[in-house]
Protein backbone atom coordinates (compact mmCIF):
# COMPACT_ATOMS: atom_id res chain seq x y z
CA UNK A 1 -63.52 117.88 35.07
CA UNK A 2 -63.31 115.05 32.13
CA UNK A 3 -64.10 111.55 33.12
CA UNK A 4 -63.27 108.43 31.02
CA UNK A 5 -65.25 105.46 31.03
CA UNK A 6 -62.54 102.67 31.74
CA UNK A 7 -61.66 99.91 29.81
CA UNK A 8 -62.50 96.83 31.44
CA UNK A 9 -59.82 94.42 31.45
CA UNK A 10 -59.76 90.74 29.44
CA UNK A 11 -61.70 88.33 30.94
CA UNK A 12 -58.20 85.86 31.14
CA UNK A 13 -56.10 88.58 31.91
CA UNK A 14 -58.31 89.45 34.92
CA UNK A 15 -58.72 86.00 36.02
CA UNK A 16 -55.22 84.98 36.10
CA UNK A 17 -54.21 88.24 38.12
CA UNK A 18 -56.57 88.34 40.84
CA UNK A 19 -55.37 84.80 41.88
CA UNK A 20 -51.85 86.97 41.41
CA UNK A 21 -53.48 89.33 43.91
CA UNK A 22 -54.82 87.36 46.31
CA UNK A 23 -50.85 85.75 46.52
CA UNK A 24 -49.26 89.14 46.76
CA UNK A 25 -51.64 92.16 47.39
CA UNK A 26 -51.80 94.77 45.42
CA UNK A 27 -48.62 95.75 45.84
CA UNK A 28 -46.75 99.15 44.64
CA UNK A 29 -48.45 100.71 41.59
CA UNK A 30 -46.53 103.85 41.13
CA UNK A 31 -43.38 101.77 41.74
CA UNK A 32 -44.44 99.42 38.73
CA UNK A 33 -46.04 101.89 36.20
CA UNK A 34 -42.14 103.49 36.24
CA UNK A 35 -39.99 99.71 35.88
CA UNK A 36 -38.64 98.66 32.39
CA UNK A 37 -40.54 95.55 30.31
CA UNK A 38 -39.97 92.24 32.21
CA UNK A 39 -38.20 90.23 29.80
CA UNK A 40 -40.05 87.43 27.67
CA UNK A 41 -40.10 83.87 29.48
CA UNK A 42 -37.40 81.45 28.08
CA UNK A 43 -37.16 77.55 27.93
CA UNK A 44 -35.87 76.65 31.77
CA UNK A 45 -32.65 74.41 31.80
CA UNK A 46 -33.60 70.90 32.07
CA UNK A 47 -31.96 71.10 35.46
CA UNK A 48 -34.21 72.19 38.62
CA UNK A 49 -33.20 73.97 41.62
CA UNK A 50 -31.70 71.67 44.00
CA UNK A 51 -32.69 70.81 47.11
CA UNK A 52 -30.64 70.80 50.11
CA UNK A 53 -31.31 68.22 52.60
CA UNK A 54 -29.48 67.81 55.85
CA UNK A 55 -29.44 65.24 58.42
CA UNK A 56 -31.62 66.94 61.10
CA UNK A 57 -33.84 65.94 64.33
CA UNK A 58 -37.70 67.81 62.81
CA UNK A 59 -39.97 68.37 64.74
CA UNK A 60 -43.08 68.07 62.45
CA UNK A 61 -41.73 70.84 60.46
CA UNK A 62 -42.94 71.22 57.23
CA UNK A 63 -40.47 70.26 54.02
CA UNK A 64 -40.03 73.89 52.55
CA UNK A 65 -38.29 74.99 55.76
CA UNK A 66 -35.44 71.94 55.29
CA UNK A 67 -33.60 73.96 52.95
CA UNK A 68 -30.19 76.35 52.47
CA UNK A 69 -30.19 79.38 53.49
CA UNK A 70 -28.93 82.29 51.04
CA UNK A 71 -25.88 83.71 51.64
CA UNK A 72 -25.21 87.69 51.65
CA UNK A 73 -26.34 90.21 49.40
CA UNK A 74 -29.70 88.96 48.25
CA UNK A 75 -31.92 92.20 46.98
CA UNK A 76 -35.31 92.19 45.87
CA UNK A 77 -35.80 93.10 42.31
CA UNK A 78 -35.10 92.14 39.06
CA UNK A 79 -32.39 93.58 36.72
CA UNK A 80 -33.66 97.38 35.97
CA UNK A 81 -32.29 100.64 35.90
CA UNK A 82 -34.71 103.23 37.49
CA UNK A 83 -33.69 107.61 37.72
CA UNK A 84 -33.79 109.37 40.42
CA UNK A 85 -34.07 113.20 40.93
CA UNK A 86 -31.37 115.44 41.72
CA UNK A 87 -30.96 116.13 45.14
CA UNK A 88 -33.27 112.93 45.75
CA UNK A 89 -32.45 111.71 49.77
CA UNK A 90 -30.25 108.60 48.85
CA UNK A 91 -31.61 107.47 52.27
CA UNK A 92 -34.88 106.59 50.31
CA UNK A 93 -32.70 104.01 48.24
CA UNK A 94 -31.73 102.04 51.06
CA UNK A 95 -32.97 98.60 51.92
CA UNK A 96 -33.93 97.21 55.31
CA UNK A 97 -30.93 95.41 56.26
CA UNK A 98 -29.11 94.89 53.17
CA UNK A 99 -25.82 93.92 53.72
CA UNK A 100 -23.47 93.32 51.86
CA UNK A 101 -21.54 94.58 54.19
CA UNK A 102 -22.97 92.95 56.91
CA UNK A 103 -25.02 94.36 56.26
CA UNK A 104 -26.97 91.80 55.97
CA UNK A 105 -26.18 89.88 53.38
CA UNK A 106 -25.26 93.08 52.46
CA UNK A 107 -26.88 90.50 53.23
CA UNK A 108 -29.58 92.97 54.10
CA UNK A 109 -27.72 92.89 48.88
CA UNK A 110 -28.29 89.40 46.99
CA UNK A 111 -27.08 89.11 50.02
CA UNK A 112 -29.71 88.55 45.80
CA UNK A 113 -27.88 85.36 47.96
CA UNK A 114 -28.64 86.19 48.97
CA UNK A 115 -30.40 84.93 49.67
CA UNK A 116 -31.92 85.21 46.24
CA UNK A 117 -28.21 85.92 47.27
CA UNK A 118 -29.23 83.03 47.75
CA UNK A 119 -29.38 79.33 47.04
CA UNK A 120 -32.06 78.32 45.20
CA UNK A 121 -34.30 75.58 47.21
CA UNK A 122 -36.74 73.25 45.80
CA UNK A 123 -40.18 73.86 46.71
CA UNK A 124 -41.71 71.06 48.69
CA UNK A 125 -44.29 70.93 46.73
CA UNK A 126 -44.39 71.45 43.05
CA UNK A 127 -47.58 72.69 43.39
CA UNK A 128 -49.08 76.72 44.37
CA UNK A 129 -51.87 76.70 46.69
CA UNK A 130 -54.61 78.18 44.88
CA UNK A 131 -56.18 81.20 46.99
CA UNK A 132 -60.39 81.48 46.28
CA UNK A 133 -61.61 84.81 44.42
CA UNK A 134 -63.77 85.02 47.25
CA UNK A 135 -60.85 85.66 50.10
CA UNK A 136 -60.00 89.04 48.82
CA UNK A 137 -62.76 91.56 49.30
CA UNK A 138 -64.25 92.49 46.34
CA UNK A 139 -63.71 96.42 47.17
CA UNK A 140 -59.94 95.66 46.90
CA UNK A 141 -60.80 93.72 43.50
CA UNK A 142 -62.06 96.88 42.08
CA UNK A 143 -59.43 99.35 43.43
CA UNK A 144 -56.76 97.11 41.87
CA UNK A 145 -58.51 97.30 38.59
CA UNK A 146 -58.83 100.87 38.83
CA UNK A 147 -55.73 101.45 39.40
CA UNK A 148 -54.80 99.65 36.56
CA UNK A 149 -56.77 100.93 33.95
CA UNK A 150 -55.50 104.52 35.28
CA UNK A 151 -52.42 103.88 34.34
CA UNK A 152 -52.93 101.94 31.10
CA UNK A 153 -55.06 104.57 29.98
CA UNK A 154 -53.39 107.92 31.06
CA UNK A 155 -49.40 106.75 31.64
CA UNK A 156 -47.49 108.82 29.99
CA UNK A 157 -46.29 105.87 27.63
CA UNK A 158 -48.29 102.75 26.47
CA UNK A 159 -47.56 100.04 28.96
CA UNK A 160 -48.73 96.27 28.64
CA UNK A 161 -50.90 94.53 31.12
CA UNK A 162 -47.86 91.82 31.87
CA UNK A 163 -45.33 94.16 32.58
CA UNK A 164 -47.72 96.35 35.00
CA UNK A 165 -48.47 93.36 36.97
CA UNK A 166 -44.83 91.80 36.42
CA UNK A 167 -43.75 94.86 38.13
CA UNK A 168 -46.48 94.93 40.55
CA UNK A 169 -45.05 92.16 42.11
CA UNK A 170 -41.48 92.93 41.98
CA UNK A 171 -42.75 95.76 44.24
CA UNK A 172 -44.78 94.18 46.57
CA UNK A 173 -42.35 91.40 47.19
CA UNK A 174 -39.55 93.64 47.32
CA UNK A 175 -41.22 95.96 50.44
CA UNK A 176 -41.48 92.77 52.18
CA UNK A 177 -38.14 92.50 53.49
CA UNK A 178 -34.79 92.39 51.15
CA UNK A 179 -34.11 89.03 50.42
CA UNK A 180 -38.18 88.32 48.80
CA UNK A 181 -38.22 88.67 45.39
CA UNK A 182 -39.95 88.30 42.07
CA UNK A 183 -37.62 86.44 39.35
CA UNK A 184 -38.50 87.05 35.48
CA UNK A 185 -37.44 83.98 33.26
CA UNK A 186 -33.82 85.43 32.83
CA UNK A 187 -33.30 86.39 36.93
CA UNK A 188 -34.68 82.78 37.18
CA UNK A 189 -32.88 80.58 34.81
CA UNK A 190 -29.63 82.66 36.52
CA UNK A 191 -30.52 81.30 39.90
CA UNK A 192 -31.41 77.80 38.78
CA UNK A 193 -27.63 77.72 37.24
CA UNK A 194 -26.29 77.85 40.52
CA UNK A 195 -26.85 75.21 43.20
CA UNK A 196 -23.56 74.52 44.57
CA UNK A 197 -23.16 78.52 46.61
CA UNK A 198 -20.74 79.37 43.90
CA UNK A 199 -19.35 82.91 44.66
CA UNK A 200 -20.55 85.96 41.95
CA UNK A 201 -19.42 89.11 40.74
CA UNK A 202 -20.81 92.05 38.56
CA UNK A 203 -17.04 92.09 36.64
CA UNK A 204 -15.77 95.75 37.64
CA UNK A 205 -13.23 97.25 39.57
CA UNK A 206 -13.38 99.86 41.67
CA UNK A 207 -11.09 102.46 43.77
CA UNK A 208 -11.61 105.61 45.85
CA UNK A 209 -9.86 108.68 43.47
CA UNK A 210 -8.98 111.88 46.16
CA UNK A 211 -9.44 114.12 43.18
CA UNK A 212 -13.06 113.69 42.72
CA UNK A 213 -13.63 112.46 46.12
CA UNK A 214 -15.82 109.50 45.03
CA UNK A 215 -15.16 106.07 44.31
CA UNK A 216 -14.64 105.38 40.06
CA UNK A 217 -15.31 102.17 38.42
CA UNK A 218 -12.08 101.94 36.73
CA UNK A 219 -12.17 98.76 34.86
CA UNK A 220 -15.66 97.19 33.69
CA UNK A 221 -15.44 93.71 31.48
CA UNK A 222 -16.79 93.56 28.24
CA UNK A 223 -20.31 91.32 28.16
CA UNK A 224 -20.41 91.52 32.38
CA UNK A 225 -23.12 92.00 34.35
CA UNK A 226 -22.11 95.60 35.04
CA UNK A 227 -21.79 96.38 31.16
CA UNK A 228 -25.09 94.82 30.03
CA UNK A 229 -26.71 97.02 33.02
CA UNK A 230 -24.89 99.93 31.25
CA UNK A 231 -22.48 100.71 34.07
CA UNK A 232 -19.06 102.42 31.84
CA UNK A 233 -15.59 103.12 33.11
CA UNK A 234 -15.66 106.42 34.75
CA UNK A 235 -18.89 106.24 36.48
CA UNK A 236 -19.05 107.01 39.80
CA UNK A 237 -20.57 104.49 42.51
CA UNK A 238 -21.72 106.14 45.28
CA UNK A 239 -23.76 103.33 47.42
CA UNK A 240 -24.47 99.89 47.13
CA UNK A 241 -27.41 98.39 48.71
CA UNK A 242 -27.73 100.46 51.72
CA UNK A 243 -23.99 101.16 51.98
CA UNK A 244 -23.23 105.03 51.28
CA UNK A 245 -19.62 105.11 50.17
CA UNK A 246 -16.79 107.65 51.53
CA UNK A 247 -13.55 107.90 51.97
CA UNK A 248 -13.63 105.84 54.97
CA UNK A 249 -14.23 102.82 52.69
CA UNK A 250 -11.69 100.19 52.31
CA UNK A 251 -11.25 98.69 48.89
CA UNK A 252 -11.78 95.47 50.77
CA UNK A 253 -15.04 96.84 52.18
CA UNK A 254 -16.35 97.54 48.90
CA UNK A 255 -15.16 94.59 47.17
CA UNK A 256 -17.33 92.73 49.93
CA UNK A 257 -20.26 94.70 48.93
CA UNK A 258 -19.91 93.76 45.09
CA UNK A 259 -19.70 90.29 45.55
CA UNK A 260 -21.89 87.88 46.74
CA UNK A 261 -23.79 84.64 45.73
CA UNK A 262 -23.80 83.68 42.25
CA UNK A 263 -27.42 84.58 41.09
CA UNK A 264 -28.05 87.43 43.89
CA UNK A 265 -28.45 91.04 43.09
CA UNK A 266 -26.38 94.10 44.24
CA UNK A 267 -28.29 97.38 43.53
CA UNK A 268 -25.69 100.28 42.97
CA UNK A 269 -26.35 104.37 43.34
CA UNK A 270 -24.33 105.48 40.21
CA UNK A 271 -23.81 108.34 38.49
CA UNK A 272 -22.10 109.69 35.03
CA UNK A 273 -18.97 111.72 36.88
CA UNK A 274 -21.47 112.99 39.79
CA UNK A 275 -24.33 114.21 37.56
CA UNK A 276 -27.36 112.56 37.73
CA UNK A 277 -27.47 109.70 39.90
CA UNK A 278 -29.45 106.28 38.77
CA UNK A 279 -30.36 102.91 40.52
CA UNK A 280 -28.66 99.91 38.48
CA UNK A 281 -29.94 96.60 39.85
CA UNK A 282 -27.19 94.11 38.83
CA UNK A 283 -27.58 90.13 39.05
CA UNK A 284 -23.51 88.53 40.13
CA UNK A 285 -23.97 85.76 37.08
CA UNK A 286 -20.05 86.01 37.22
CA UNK A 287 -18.62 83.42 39.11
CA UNK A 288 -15.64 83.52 40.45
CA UNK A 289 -13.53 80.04 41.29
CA UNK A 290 -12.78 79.80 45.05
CA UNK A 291 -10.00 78.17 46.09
CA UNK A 292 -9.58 76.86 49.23
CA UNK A 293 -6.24 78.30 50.94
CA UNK A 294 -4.35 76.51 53.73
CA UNK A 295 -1.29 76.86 55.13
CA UNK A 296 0.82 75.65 58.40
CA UNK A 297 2.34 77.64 60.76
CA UNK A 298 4.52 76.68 63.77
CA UNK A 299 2.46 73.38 64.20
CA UNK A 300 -0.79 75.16 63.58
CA UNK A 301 -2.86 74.60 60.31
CA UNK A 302 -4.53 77.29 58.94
CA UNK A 303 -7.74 76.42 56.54
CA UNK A 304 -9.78 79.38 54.70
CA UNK A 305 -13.03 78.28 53.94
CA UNK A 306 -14.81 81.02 51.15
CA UNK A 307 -18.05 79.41 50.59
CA UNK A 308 -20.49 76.82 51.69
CA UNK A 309 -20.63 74.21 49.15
CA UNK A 310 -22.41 70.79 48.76
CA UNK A 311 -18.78 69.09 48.56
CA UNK A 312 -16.90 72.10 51.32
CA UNK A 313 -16.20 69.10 53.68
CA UNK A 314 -14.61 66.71 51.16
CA UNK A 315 -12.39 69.71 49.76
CA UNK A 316 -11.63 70.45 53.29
CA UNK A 317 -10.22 67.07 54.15
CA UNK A 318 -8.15 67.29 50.85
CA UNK A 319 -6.63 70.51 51.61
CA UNK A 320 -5.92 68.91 54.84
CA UNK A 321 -4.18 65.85 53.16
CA UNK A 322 -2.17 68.07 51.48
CA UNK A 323 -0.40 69.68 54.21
CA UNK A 324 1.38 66.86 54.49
CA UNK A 325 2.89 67.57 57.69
CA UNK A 326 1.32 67.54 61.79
CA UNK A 327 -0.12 69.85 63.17
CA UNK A 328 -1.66 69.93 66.89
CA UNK A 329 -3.99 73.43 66.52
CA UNK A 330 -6.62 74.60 64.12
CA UNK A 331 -7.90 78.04 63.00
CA UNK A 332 -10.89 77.33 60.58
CA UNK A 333 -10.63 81.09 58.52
CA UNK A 334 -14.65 82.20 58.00
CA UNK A 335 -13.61 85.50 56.81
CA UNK A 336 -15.45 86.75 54.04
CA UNK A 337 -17.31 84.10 54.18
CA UNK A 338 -21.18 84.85 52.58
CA UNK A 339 -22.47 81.29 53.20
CA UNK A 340 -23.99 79.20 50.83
CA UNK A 341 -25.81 75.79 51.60
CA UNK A 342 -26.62 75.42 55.08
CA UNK A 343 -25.61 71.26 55.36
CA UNK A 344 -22.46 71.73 54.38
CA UNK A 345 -21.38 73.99 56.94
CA UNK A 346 -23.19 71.04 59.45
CA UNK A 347 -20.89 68.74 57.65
CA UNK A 348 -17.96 71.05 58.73
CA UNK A 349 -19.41 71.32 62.19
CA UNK A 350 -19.73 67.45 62.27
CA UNK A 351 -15.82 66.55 62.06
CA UNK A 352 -15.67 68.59 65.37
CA UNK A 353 -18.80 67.66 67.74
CA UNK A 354 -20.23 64.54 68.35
CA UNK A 355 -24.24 64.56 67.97
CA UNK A 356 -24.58 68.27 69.02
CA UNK A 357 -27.24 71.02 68.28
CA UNK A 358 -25.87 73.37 65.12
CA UNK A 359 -28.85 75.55 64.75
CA UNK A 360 -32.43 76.05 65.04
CA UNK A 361 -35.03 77.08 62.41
CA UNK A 362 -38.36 78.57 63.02
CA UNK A 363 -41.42 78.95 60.60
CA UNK A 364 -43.76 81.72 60.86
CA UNK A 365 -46.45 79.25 62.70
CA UNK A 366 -43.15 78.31 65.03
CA UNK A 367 -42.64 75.12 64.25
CA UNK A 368 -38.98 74.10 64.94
CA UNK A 369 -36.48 72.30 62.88
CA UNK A 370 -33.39 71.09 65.33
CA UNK A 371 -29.95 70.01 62.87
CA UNK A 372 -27.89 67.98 64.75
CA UNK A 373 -24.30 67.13 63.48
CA UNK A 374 -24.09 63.34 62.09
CA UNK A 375 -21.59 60.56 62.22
CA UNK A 376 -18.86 60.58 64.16
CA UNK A 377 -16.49 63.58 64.55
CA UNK A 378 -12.89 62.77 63.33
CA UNK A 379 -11.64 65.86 65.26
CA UNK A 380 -13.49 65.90 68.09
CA UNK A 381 -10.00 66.33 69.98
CA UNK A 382 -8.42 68.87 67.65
CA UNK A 383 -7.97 72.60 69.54
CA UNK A 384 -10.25 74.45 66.88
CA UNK A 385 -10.56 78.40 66.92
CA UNK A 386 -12.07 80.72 64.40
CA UNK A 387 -11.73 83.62 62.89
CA UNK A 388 -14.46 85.53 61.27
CA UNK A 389 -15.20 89.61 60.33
CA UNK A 390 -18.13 91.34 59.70
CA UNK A 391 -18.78 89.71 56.34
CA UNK A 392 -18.92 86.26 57.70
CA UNK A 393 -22.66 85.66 56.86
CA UNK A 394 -25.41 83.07 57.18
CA UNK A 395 -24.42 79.38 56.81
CA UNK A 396 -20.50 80.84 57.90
CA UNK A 397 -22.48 82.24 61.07
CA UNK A 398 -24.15 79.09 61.92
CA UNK A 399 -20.98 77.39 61.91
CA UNK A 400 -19.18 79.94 64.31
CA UNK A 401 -22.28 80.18 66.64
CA UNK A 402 -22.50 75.73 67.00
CA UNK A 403 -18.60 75.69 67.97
CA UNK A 404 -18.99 78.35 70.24
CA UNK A 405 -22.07 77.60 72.15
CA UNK A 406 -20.84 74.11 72.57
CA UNK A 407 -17.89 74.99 73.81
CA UNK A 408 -15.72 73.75 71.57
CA UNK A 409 -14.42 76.42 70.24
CA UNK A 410 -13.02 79.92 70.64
CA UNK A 411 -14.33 82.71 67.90
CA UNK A 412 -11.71 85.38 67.11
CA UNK A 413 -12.49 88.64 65.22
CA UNK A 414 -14.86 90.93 64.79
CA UNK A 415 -18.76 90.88 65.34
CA UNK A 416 -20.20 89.03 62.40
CA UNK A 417 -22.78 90.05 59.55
CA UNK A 418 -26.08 89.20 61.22
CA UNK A 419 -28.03 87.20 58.45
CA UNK A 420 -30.15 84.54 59.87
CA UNK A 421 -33.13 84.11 57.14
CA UNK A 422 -34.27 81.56 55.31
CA UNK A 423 -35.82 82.11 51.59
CA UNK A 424 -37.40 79.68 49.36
CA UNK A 425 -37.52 79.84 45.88
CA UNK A 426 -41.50 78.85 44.56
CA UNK A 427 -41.98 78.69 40.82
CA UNK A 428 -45.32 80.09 39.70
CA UNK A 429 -44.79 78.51 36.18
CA UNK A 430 -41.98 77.31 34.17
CA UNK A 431 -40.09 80.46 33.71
CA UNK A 432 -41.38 82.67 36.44
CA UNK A 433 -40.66 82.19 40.41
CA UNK A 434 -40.57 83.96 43.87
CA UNK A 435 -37.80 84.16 46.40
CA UNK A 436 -39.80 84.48 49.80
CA UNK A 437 -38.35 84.13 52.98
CA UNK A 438 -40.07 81.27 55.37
CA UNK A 439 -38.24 81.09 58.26
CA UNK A 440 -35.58 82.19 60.26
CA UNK A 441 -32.65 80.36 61.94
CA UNK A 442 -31.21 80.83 65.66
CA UNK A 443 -28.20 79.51 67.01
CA UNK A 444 -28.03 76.23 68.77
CA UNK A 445 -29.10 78.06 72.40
CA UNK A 446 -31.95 79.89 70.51
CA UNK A 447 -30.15 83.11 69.83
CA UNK A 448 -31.49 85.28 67.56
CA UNK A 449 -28.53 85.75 64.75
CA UNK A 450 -30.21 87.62 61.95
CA UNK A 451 -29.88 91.43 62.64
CA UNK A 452 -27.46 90.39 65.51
CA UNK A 453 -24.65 88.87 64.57
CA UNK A 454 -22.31 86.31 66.51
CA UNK A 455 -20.15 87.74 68.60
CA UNK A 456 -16.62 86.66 69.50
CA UNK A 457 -14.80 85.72 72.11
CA UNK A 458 -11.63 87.73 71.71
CA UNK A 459 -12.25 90.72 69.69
CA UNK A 460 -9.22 91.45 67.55
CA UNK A 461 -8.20 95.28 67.38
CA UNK A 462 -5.48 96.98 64.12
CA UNK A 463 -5.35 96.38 60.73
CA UNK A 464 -7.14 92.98 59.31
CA UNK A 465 -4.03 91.68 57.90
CA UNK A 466 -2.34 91.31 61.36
CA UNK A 467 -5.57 89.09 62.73
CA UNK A 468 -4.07 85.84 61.75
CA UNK A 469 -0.85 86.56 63.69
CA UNK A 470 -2.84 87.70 66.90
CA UNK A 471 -4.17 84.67 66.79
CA UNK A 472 -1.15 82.84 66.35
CA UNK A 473 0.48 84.55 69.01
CA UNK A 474 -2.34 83.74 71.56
CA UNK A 475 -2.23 80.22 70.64
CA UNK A 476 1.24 79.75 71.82
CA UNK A 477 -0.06 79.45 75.58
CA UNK A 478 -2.65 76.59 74.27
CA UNK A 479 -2.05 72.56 75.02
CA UNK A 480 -0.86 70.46 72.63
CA UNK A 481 -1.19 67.35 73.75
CA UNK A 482 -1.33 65.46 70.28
CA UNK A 483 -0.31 65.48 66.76
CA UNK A 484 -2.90 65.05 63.33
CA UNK A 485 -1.72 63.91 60.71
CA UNK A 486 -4.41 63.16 57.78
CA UNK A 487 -3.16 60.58 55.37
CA UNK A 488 -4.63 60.44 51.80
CA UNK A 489 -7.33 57.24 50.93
CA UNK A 490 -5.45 54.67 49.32
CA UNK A 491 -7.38 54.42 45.90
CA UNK A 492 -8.60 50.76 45.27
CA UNK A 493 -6.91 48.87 42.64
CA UNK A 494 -8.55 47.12 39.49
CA UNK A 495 -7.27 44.25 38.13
């Protein structure tokens, strides 16, 4: 047997990283001697990650957990391509939760938002708790050090002492659960660009092709996401997140599954034509403008809402205004619906209920956060219903789960996502952070919703494209005692 005397590491080096692993543990080893270079930091945008407050009843809770909650999709690692063997179980890829496809946020994939698919939150504090040497045993000390002096000495390639414990905490966060995640400077500065729950894409387009039996990215833009991961047209995708793909797949369904939160990750089994398949983790940097679709129909208005934004309730109103016309019925559309920023979807819910409980959030001590709606509600007549599917998601849940629980109104459609977590984005300098998740959120009677789901009241059978007129057709037996009519502001002159 030959023995090598190892290499101690630097004296910085080690400092700095046992703090690292006294935040994290030690994390997975193998998993990080075999991920790409984390790329080099770059200057952060002068803009930080907002914050997203909410006019709430707290309960001595502590500021981190007053934040948005990431919407579907959220995964947890950063951009990287890693092999796996042929005949590998592709059950191994999956991840716990990820939806997507409600699937958790894919949300179990980010849904990144998910997370992060997620919205990025302001820490509460700006600064990290510093953990003493002398709370991690010191035999764990020198079997992390070990370890990585194995592998800088006898990996098969050289490897630097950054990347190995970059990586090693991409890995540890990312068993945690599939929203936590470590963000290099570029997954970070992504995240930081979006505040407002813009919607994402990778920039490809997919379709199921009989032939091959396998769905075929047929189109992938030049300078996308998907092309600087090296995805090509032609490749086969065969599962994203934890969603194996078949021919029972809608194009819908997997469209869902792409797209998610600007700044959350999808990771995607691909292959070149069926050969060897490979694990692309792709950030959706590729936003996509949402519009805001209404329509009126026999009397009833009809209002799609695609994402939570900070200004969803004033665009609301406007795309009420102009409708131009009375209508005595509402269906708020959640379909599709990944979330985004928690307070706005209690600003929706606050038009409709007068100073009633939208949802609960829970640290992992158990301290309780209570959001009430605020002001008073300028519909709190108006018959509401609402439609979601199985990729309404986090804030879009919330929403649902207040109207129905307080009666007020009636939730049409299909058994939603089930994402009910809360993550928190902490920076651990100026170009590095980590997505963790601190709490989870319940419905306003203390249902659990993450995992779950919200579940309707009338569960709407066929094709998707008929739910709207189901619903239509079941509101004909509903009173209509009044007429709305929502008149423009007049704009105040200057003279």
């Amino acid at each position: 047997m030959v023995t090598q005397r190892f290499k101690p590491l630097s004296n910085p080096t080690f400092k700095r990283h046992v703090i690292v692993l006294a935040l994290w543990g030690i994390g997975s080893l193998s998993y990080a001697a075999s991920r790409p270079t984390v790329s080099a930091p770059v200057k952060p945008p002068v803009k930080s990650a907002a914050s997203v407050s909410a006019k709430t009843n707290k309960t001595a809770l502590t500021p981190a957990i007053t934040q948005a909650i990431a919407g579907v999709n959220p995964t947890a690692v950063p951009i990287s391509v890693v092999n796996i063997p042929n005949g590998a179980d592709d059950d191994n890829l999956t991840d716990d939760g990820a939806d997507d496809g409600g699937e958790v946020d894919i949300t179990s994939t980010t849904p990144m938002v998910t997370n992060p698919a997620t919205q990025p939150i302001a820490p509460a504090s700006g600064q990290i708790q510093q953990v003493a040497l002398g709370a991690v045993s010191p035999v764990t000390v020198e079997k992390f050090v070990k370890m990585i002096d194995i592998i800088r000495q006898n990996y098969v390639t050289n490897v630097d002492d950054e990347s190995l414990f970059a990586n090693a905490m991409a890995g540890t966060l990312a068993a945690l659960d599939p929203y936590s995640e470590y963000l290099d400077a570029n997954a970070f500065e992504n995240l930081r660009l979006f505040t407002e729950g813009d919607i994402g894409s990778i920039g490809v387009s997919v379709s199921f092709h009989a032939d091959v039996d396998s769905w075929v990215f047929d189109d992938v833009l030049p300078n996308s996401p998907a092309a600087k991961a090296g995805i090509q047209r032609g490749n086969y995708l065969h599962q994203i997140n934890d969603n194996k793909l078949d021919n029972t797949r809608t194009s819908q369904d997997v469209d869902q599954l792409l797209t998610g939160i600007a700044g959350t990750t999808a990771r995607l089994l691909v292959s070149d034509k069926g050969r060897r398949k490979h694990l692309v983790v792709v950030q959706r940097t590729l936003v996509q403008q949402q519009a805001m679709n209404t329509n009126i129909i026999n009397g009833v208005a009809v209002v799609q809402i695609p994402v939570f934004q900070n200004n969803t309730q004033q665009q609301f109103l406007m795309a009420l205004t102009k409708l131009n016309q009375p209508f005595s019925v509402l269906v708020l559309d959640l379909r599709n619906n990944p979330g985004g920023v928690l307070s706005a979807a209690n600003d929706i819910a606050s038009l409709f209920m007068n100073d009633k409980v939208v949802v609960e959030i829970k640290n992992r001590q158990g301290i309780q956060e209570v959001m009430r709606t605020h002001g008073k509600a300028q519909f709190a007549d108006l018959p509401l219903v609402v439609l979601q599917n199985r990729y309404s998601a986090s804030a879009a849940e919330v929403l649902a789960s207040a109207l129905q629980n307080n009666q007020r109104a009636k939730v049409y459609g299909e058994i939603s996502y089930g994402k009910g977590s809360i993550q928190s984005i902490v920076p651990i300098n100026d170009s590095e952070a980590v997505k963790l998740t601190v709490a989870h959120y319940y419905s306003s009677k203390g249902e659990k919703i993450d995992g779950v789901g919200v579940k309707p009241d009338v569960t709407l059978t066929g094709a998707e494209t008929s739910w709207l007129d189901q619903v239509l057709a079941d509101l004909q037996t509903t009173k209509r005692s009044n007429q709305f009519l929502l008149k423009p502001t007049p704009t105040p002159q200057s003279f």
